[in-house]
Protein backbone atom coordinates (compact mmCIF):
# COMPACT_ATOMS: atom_id res chain seq x y z
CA UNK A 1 115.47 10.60 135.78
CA UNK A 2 118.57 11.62 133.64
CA UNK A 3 120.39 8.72 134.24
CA UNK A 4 117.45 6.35 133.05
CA UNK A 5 116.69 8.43 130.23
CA UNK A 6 120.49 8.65 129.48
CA UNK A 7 120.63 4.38 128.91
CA UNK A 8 117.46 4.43 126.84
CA UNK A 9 119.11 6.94 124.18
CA UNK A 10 122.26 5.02 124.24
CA UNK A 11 119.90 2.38 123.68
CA UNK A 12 118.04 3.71 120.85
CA UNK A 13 121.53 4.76 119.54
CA UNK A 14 123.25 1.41 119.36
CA UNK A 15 119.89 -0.08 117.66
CA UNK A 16 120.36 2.39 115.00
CA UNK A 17 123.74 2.29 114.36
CA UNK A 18 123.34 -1.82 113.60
CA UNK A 19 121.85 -3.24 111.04
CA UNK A 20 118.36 -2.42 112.64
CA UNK A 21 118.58 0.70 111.39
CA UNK A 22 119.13 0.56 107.56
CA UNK A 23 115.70 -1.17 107.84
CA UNK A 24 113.97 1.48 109.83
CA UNK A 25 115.31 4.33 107.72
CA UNK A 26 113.27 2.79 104.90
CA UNK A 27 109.83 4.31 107.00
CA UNK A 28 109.32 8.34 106.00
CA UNK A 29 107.81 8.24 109.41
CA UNK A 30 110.64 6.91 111.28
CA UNK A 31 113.54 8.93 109.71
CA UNK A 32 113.26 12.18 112.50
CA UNK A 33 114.11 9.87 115.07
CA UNK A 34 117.51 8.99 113.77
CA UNK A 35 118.68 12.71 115.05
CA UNK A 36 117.14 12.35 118.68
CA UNK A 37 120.03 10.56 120.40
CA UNK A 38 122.27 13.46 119.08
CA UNK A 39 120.00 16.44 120.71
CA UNK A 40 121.20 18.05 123.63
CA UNK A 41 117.88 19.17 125.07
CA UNK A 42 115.04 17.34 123.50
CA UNK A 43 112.86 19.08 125.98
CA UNK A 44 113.17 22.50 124.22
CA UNK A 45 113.09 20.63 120.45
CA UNK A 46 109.44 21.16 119.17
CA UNK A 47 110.00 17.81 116.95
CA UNK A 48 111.24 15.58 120.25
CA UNK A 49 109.64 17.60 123.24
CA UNK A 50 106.18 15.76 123.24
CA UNK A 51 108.32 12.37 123.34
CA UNK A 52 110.19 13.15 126.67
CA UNK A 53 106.81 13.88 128.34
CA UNK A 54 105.54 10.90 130.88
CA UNK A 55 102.08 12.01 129.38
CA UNK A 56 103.13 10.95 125.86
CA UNK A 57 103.82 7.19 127.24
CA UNK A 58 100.80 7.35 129.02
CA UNK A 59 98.78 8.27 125.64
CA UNK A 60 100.18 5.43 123.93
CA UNK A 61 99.53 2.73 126.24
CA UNK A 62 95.78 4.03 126.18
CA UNK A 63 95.31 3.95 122.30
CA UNK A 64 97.02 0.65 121.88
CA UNK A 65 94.94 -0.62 124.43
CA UNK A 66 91.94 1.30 122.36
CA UNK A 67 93.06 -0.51 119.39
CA UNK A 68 93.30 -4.13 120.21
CA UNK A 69 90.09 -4.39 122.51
CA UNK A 70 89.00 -2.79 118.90
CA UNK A 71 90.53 -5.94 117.11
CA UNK A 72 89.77 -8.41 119.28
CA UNK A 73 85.82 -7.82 119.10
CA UNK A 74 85.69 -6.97 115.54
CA UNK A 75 87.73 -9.88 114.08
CA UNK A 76 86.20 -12.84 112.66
CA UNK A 77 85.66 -16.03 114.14
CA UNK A 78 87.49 -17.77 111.35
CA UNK A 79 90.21 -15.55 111.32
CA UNK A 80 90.71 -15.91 115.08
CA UNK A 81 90.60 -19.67 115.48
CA UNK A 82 93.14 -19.59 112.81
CA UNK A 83 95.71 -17.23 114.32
CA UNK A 84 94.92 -19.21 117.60
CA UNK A 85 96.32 -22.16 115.00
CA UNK A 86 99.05 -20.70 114.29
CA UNK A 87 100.12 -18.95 117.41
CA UNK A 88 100.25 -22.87 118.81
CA UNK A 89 102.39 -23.72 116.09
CA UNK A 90 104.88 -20.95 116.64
CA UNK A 91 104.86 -21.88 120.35
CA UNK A 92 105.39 -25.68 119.59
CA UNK A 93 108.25 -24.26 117.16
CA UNK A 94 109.82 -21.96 119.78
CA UNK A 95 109.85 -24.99 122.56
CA UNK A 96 111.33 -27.16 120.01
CA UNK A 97 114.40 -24.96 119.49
CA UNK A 98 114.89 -24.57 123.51
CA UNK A 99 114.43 -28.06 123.88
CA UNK A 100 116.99 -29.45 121.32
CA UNK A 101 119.80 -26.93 122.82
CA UNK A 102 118.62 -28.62 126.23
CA UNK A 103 118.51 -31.93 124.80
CA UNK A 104 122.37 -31.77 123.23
CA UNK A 105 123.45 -30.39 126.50
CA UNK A 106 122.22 -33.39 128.07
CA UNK A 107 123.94 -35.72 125.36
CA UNK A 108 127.05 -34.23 126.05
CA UNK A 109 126.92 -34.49 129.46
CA UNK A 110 126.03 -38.18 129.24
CA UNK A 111 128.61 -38.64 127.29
CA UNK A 112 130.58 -37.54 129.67
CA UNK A 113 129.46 -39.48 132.26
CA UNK A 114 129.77 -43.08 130.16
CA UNK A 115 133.38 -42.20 129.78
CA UNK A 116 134.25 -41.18 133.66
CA UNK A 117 132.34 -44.29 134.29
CA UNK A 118 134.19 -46.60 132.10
CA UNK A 119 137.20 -45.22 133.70
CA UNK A 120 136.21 -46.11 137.36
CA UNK A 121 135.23 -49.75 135.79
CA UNK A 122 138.95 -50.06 134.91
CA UNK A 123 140.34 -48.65 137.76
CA UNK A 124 138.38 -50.85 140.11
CA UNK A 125 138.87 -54.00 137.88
CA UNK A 126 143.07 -52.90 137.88
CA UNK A 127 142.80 -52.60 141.61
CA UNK A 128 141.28 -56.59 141.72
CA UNK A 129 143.89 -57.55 139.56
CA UNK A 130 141.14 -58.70 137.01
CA UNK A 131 142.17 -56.47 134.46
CA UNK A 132 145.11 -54.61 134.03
CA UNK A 133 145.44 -50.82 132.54
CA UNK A 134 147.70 -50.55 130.09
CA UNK A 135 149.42 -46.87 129.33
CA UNK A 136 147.52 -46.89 125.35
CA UNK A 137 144.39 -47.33 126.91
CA UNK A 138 145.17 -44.57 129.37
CA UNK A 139 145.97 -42.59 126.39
CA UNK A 140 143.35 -43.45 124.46
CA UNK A 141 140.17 -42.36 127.35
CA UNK A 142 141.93 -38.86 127.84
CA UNK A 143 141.80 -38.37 124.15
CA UNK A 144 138.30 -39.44 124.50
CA UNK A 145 137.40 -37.38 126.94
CA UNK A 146 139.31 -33.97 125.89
CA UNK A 147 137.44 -34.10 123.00
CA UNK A 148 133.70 -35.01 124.39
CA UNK A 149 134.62 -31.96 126.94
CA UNK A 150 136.08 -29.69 123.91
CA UNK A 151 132.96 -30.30 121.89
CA UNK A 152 130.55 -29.80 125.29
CA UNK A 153 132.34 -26.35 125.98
CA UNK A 154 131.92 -25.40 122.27
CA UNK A 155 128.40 -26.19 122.32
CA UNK A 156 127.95 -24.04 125.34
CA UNK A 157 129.81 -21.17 123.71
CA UNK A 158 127.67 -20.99 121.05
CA UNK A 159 124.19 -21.06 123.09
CA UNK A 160 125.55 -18.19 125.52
CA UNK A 161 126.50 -16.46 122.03
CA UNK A 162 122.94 -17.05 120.73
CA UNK A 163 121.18 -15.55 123.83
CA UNK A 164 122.74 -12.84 123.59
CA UNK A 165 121.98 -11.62 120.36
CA UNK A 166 119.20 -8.98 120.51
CA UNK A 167 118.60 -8.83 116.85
CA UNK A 168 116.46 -11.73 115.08
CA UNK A 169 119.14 -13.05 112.07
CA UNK A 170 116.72 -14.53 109.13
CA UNK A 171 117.57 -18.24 107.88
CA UNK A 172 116.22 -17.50 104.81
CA UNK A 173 119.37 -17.15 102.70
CA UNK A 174 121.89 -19.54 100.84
CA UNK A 175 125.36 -18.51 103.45
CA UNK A 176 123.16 -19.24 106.34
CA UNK A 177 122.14 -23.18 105.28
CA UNK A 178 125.92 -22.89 104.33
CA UNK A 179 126.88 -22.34 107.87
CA UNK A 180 124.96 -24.47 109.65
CA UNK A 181 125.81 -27.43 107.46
CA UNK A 182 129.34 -26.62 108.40
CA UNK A 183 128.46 -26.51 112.25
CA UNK A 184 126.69 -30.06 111.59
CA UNK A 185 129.32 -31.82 109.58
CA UNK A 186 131.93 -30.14 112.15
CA UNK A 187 130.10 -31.80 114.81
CA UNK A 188 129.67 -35.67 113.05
CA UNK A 189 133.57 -35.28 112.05
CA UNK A 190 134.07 -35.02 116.10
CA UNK A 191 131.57 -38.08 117.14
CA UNK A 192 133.50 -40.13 114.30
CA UNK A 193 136.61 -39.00 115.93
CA UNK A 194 135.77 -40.07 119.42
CA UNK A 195 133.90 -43.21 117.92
CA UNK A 196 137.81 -44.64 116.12
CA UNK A 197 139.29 -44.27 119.65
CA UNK A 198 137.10 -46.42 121.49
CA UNK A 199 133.57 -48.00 120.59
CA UNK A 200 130.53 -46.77 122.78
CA UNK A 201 127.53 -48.66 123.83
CA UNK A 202 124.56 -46.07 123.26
CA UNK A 203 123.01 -45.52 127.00
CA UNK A 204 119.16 -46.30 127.95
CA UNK A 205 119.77 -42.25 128.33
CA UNK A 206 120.51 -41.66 124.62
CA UNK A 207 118.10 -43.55 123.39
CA UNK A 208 115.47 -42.18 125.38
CA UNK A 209 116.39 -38.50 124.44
CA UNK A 210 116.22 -39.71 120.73
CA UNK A 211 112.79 -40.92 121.23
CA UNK A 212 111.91 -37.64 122.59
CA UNK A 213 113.38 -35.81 119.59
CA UNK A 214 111.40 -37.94 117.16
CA UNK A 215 108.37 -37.71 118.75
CA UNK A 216 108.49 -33.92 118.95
CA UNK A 217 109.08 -33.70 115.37
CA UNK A 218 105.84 -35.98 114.84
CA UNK A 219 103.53 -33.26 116.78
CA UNK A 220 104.88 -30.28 114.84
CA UNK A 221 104.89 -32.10 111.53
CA UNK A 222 100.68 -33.16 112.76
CA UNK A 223 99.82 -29.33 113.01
CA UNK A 224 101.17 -28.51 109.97
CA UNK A 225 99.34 -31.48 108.52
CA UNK A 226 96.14 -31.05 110.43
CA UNK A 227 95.78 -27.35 108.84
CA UNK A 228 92.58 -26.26 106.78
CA UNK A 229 94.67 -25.05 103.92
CA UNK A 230 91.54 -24.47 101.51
CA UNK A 231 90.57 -21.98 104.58
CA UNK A 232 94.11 -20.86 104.51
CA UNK A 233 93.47 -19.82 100.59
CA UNK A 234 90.05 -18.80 101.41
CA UNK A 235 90.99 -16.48 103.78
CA UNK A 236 94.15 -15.07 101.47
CA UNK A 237 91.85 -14.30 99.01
CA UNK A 238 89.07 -12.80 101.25
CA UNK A 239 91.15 -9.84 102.51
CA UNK A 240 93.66 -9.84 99.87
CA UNK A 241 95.12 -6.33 100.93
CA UNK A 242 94.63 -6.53 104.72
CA UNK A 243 96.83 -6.88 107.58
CA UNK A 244 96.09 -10.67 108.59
CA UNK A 245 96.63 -12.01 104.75
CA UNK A 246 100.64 -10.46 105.41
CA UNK A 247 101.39 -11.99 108.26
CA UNK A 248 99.51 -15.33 107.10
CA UNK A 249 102.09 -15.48 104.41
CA UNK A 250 105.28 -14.43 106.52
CA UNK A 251 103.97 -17.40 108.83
CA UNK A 252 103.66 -19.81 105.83
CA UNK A 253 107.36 -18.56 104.52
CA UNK A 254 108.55 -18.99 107.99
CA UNK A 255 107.63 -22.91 107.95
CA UNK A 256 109.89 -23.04 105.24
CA UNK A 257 112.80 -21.07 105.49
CA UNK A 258 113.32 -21.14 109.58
CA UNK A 259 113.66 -25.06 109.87
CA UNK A 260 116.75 -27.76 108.26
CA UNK A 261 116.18 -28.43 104.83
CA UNK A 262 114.98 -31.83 105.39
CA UNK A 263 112.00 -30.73 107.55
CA UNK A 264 111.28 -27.52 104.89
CA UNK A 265 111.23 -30.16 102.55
CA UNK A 266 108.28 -32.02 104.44
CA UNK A 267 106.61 -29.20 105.21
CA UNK A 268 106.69 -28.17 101.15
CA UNK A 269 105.14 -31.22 100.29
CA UNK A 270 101.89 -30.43 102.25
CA UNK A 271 101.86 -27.47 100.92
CA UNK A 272 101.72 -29.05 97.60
CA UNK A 273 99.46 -31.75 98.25
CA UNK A 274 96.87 -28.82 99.53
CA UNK A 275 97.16 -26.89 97.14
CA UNK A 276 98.25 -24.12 99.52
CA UNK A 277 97.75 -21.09 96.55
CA UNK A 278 94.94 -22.85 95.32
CA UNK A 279 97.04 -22.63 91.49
CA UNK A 280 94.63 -25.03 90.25
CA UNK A 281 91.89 -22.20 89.94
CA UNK A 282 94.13 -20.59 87.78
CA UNK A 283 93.12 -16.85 87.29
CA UNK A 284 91.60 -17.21 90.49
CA UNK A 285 94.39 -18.39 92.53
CA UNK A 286 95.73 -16.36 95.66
CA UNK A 287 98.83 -14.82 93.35
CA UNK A 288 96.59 -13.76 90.92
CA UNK A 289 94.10 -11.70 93.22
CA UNK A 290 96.89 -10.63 95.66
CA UNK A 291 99.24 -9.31 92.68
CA UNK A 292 95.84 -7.65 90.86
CA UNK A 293 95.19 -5.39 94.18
CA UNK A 294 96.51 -1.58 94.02
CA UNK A 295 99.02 0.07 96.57
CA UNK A 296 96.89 -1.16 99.65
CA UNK A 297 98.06 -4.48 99.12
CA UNK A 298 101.82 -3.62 98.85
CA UNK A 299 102.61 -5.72 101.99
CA UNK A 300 100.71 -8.61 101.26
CA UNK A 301 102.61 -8.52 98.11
CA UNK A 302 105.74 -8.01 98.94
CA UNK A 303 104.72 -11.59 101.52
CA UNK A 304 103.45 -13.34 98.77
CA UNK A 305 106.29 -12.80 96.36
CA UNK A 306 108.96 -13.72 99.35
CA UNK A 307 107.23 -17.01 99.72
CA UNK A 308 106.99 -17.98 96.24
CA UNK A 309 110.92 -16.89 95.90
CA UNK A 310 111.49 -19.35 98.97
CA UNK A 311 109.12 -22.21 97.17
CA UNK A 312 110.89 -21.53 94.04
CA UNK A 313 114.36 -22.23 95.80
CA UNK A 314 113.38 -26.07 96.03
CA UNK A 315 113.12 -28.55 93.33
CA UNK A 316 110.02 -30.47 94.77
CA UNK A 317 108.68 -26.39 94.99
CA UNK A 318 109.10 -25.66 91.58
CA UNK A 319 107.27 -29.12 90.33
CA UNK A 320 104.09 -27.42 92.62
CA UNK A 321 104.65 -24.31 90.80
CA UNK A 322 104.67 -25.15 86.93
CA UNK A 323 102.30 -28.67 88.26
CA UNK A 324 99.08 -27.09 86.44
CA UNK A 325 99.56 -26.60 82.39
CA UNK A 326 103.53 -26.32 82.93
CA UNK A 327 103.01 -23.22 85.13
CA UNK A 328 101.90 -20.95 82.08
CA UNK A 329 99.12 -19.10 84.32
CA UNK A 330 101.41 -18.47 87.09
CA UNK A 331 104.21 -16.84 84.74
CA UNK A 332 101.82 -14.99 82.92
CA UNK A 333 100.31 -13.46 85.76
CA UNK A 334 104.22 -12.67 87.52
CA UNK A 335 105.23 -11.33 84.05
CA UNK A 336 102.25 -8.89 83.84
CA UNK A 337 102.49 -7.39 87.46
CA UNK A 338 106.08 -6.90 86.66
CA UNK A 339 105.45 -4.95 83.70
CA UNK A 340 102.60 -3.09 84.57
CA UNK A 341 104.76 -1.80 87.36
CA UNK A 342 102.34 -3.21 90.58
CA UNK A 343 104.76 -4.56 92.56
CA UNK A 344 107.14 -2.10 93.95
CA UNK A 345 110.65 -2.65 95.83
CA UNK A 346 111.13 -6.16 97.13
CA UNK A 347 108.16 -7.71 95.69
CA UNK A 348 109.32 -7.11 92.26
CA UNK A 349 113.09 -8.62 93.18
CA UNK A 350 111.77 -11.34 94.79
CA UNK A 351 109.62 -12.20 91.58
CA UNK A 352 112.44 -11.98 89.32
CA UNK A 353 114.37 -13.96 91.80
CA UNK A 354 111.19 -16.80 91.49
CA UNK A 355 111.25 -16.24 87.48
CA UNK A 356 115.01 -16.64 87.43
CA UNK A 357 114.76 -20.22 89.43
CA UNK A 358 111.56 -21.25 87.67
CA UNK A 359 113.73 -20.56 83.94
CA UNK A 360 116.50 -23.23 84.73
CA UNK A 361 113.62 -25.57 82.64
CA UNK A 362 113.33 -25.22 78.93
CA UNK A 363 109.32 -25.07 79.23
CA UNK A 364 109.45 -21.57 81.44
CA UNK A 365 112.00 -20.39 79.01
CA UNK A 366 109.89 -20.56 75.77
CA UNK A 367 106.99 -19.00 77.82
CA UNK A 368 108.77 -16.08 78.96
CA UNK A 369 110.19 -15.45 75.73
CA UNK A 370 106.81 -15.66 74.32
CA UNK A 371 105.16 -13.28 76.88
CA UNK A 372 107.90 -10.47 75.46
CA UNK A 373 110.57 -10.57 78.87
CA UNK A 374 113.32 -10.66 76.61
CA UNK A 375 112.69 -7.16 75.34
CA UNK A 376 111.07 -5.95 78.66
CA UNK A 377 114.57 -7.18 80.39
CA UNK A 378 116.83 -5.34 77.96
CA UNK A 379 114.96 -2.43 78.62
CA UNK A 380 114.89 -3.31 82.43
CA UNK A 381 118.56 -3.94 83.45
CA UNK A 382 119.27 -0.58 81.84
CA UNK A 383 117.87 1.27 84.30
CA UNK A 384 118.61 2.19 88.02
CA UNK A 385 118.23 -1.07 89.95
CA UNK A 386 119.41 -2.79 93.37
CA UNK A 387 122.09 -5.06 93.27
CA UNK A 388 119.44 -7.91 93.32
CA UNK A 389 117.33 -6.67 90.94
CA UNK A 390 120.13 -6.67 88.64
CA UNK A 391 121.91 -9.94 89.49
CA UNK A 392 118.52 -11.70 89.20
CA UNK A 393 117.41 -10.05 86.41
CA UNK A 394 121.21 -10.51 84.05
CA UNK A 395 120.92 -13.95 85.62
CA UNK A 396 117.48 -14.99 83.63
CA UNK A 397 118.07 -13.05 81.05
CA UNK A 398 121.33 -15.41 80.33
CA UNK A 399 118.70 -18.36 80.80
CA UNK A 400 116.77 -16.71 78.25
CA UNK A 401 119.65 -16.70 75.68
CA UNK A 402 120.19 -20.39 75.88
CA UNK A 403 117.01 -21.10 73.64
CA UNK A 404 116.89 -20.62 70.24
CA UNK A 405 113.90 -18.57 70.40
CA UNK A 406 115.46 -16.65 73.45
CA UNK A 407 117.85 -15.31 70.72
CA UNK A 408 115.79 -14.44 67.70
CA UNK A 409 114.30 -11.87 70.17
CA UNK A 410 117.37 -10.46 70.96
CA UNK A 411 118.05 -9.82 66.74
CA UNK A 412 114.36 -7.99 66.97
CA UNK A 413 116.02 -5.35 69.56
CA UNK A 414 119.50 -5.69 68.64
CA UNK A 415 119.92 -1.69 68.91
CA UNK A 416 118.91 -1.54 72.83
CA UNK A 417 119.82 -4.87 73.60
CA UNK A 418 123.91 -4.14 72.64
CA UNK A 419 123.32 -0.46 74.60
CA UNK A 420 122.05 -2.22 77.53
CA UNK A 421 124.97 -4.87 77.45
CA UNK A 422 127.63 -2.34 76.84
CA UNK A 423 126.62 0.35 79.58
CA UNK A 424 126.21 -3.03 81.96
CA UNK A 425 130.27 -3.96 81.01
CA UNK A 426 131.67 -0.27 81.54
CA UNK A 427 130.52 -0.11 84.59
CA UNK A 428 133.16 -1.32 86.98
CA UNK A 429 130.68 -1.29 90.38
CA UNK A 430 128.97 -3.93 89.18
CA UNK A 431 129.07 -7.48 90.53
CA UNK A 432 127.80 -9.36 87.71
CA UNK A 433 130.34 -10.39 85.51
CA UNK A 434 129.57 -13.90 84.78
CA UNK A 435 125.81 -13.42 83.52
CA UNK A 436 127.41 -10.43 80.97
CA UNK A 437 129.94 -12.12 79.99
CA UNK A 438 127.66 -15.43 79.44
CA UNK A 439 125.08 -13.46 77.90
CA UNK A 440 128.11 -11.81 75.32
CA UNK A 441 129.19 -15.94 74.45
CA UNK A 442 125.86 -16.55 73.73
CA UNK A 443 124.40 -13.93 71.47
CA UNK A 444 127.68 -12.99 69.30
CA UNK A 445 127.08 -15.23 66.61
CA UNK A 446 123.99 -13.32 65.56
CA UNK A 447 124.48 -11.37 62.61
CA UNK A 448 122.37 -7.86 63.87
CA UNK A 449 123.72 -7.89 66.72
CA UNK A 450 127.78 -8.29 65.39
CA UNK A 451 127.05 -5.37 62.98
CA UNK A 452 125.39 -3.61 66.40
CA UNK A 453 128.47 -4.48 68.41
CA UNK A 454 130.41 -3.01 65.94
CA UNK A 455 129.28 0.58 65.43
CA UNK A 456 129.33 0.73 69.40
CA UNK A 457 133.23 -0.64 69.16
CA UNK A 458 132.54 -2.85 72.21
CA UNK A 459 135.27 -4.04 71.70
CA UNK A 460 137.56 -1.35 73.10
CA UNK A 461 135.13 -1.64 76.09
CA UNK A 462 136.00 -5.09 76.67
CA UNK A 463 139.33 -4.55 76.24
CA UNK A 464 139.70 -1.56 78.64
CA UNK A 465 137.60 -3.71 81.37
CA UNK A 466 139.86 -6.67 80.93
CA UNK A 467 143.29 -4.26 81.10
CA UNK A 468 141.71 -3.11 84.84
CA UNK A 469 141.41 -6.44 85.98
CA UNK A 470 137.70 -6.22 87.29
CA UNK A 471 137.60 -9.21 89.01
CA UNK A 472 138.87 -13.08 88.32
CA UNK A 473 135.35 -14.04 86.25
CA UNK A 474 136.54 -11.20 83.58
CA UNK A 475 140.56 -12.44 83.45
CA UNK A 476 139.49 -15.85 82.40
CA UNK A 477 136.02 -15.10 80.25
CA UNK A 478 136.74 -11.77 78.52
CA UNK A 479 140.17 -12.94 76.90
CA UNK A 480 137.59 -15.40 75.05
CA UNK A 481 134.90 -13.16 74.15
CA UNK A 482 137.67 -10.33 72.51
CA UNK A 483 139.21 -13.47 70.61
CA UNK A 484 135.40 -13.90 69.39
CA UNK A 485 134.95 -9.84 68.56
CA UNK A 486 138.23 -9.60 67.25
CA UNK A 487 137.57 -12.27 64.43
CA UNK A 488 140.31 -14.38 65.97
CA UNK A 489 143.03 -11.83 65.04
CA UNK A 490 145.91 -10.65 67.66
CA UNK A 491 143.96 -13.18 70.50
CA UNK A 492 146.69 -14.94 70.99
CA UNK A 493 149.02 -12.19 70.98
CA UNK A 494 146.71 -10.12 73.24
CA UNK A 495 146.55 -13.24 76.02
CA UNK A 496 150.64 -13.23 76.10
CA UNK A 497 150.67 -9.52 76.71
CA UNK A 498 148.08 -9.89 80.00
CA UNK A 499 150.50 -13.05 81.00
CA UNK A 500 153.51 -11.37 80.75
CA UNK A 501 152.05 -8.45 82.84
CA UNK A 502 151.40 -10.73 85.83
């Protein structure tokens, strides 16, 4: 049927073209399918003819039916009694979401109703000349109820919006919290609104759907609780490299970074009361066997490093973390992968991202710097990197500066260090101004690297940057750091000249 077959490419076309398709690109295997919506006759292309035939459908079905009656009678009993575990708590997880959109739908229709009830109460008390309505109070129950209806259609605006969406959006990142604290503080500025115009009584209604909403939070919270998490370790370690170990871990991020930061909180502290990557083994610990395995284990890695990134993001994480002797295992074991080169792509930003949160504490800092990442970093951030790589990795290298020790290293490899810095500042693409410019305050009053900085005339660099007006981060910090290479001289001259320009 050409007019089926017509909807399907237009289909596969518009998943492409979103953001859907920078992620499939990524797969070798995947890439020839980007030209298929964009042949004319795919039935006479010898890449795309095969896929047009109902045979070729027909093949599939049969070997993925092949391959999970395969998987379902070879997998182990442990293994399947806890996906079966987990499965229920995705379930439980999904019917909590549907049932709190239900649930505020409800509230807002009681709402509501309290008000259009009030207002018959009045009316019939006006009418037995018991009580009489007064034009404010007329005023004041529209206002009330414009508002309760503004905030209802809102609501409903945003769940139509929200089923529509094809694509699953990860919660996972700071703007997202961002926005949905917004979205809740929007919504408790509203209720206070409504709440100065008139007191309400809370209905038998309300109160009941409150108990509801507390006692589903108790059952998820229980299977999260009731979990076998030396199994859960057990079973990372027993198939480090294997399928079910990277998807155990995406699960375990998921608890964390797909619920409010109250409840991730909660569901970090079991975690850390189990001792959910068994750190207290120490060099037999789930990072340290996962991050030891060769390019088989790439995906589990890549897991394992995204959840530590999303542990590290917390404070009560990173006390879990560096609990057993200050974390010095842990880091040595991150440090080492990264520099023997095992984890590729995202598992190596996501551990500098988890290094980078972990060095906010003087402790971490002095390890790193002992374990060499000071010179491995200035060697590092001068190559080609991802915008992540390099924001995390200029941002602990600035940690790294703040201690003492953190800049005696730096004098041992002044000469790359200042080549590093200086290619970093010329070039205008990048985003990461502050950590440069931070790093730059900290280290100038070292002697190697002043005589450094000058056969490499930064200066002029720094200058040049400053005179293109890079971004806001460079107008107010640079003027300071040329004072600082300039010896003081012509700063204040140099500062009037940029004024007068604006």
């Amino acid at each position: 049927d050409k007019e089926e077959y017509r909807k399907r490419i237009e289909g596969l076309k518009k998943l492409l073209e979103d953001e859907n398709g920078i992620r499939y690109s990524a797969d070798v295997q995947l890439v020839q399918y980007f030209a298929l919506p964009y042949v004319v006759e795919p039935e006479k292309h010898p890449v795309f003819k095969e896929l047009v035939q109902k045979k070729w459908a027909k093949s599939l079905f049969e070997n993925l039916s092949v391959f999970l009656a395969n998987y379902a009678t070879n997998i182990d009993d442990t293994q399947n009694v806890l996906l079966q575990k987990w499965m229920t708590a995705y379930r439980l997880q999904y019917n909590e979401l549907l049932e709190k959109k239900c649930l505020k739908l409800q509230y807002d229709y009681n709402r509501i109703v309290d008000i259009v009830n009030e207002m018959f109460n009045y009316v019939e008390q006006s009418n037995q000349e018991v009580n009489h309505l007064s034009p404010e109070y007329i005023m004041e129950m529209k206002a009330r109820f414009e508002d309760v209806t503004a905030s209802a259609e809102k609501h409903m605006q945003t769940n139509i919006a929200s089923i529509s969406e094809t694509s699953d959006k990860k919660c996972d990142r700071p703007g997202k919290l961002s926005t949905r604290m917004k979205k809740k503080n929007r919504a408790i500025k509203n209720d206070e609104t409504v709440d100065k115009l008139a007191p309400m009584v809370p209905s038998k209604t309300l109160i009941k759907l409150k108990e509801m909403k507390e006692e589903e939070e108790v059952i998820m919270d229980d299977v999260i609780g009731r979990l076998n998490y030396t199994k859960i370790g057990n079973c990372l370690i027993k198939s480090a490299s294997g399928r079910l170990s990277s998807l155990l871990l995406q699960a375990l991020r998921q608890r964390i970074t797909r619920i409010p930061i109250e409840s991730a909180g909660q569901v970090l502290e079991v975690y850390a009361n189990n001792d959910l990557l068994l750190l207290k083994h120490l060099k037999n610990s789930v990072v340290s066997v996962i991050t030891s395995q060769g390019d088989n284990g790439n995906d589990t890695k890549e897991e394992l490093c995204r959840l530590l990134n999303s542990i590290a993001s917390f404070n009560l994480g990173r006390n879990y973390l560096l609990a057993n002797n200050q974390g010095k295992e842990l880091i040595a074991t991150l440090t080492m992968a990264l520099k023997t080169k095992k984890l590729h792509h995202y598992a190596g930003e996501h551990v500098l991202a988890t290094l980078q949160k972990l060095s906010i504490r003087s402790s971490v800092q002095k390890e790193l710097i002992k374990l060499g990442m000071v010179e491995w970093l200035s060697i590092y951030l001068g190559g080609k990197l991802s915008p992540t790589a390099l924001d995390y990795g200029c941002a602990l290298l600035l940690n790294l500066c703040f201690d003492p020790s953190g800049r005696s290293a730096v004098s041992r490899v002044a000469t790359i260090f200042t080549t590093t810095i200086a290619n970093l500042i010329s070039d205008r693409k990048l985003q990461v101004c502050t950590y440069i410019n931070g790093i730059l305050f900290t280290i100038l009053g070292i002697a190697q690297i002043k005589a450094r900085v000058k056969e490499i005339n930064l200066i002029n660099a720094v200058k040049e940057k400053l005179n293109n007006h890079h971004c806001k981060d460079d107008e107010k910090q640079l003027p300071i750091i040329y004072k600082i290479l300039n010896g003081g001289k012509h700063a204040k001259l140099f500062v009037k000249l940029k004024r007068e320009e604006k």
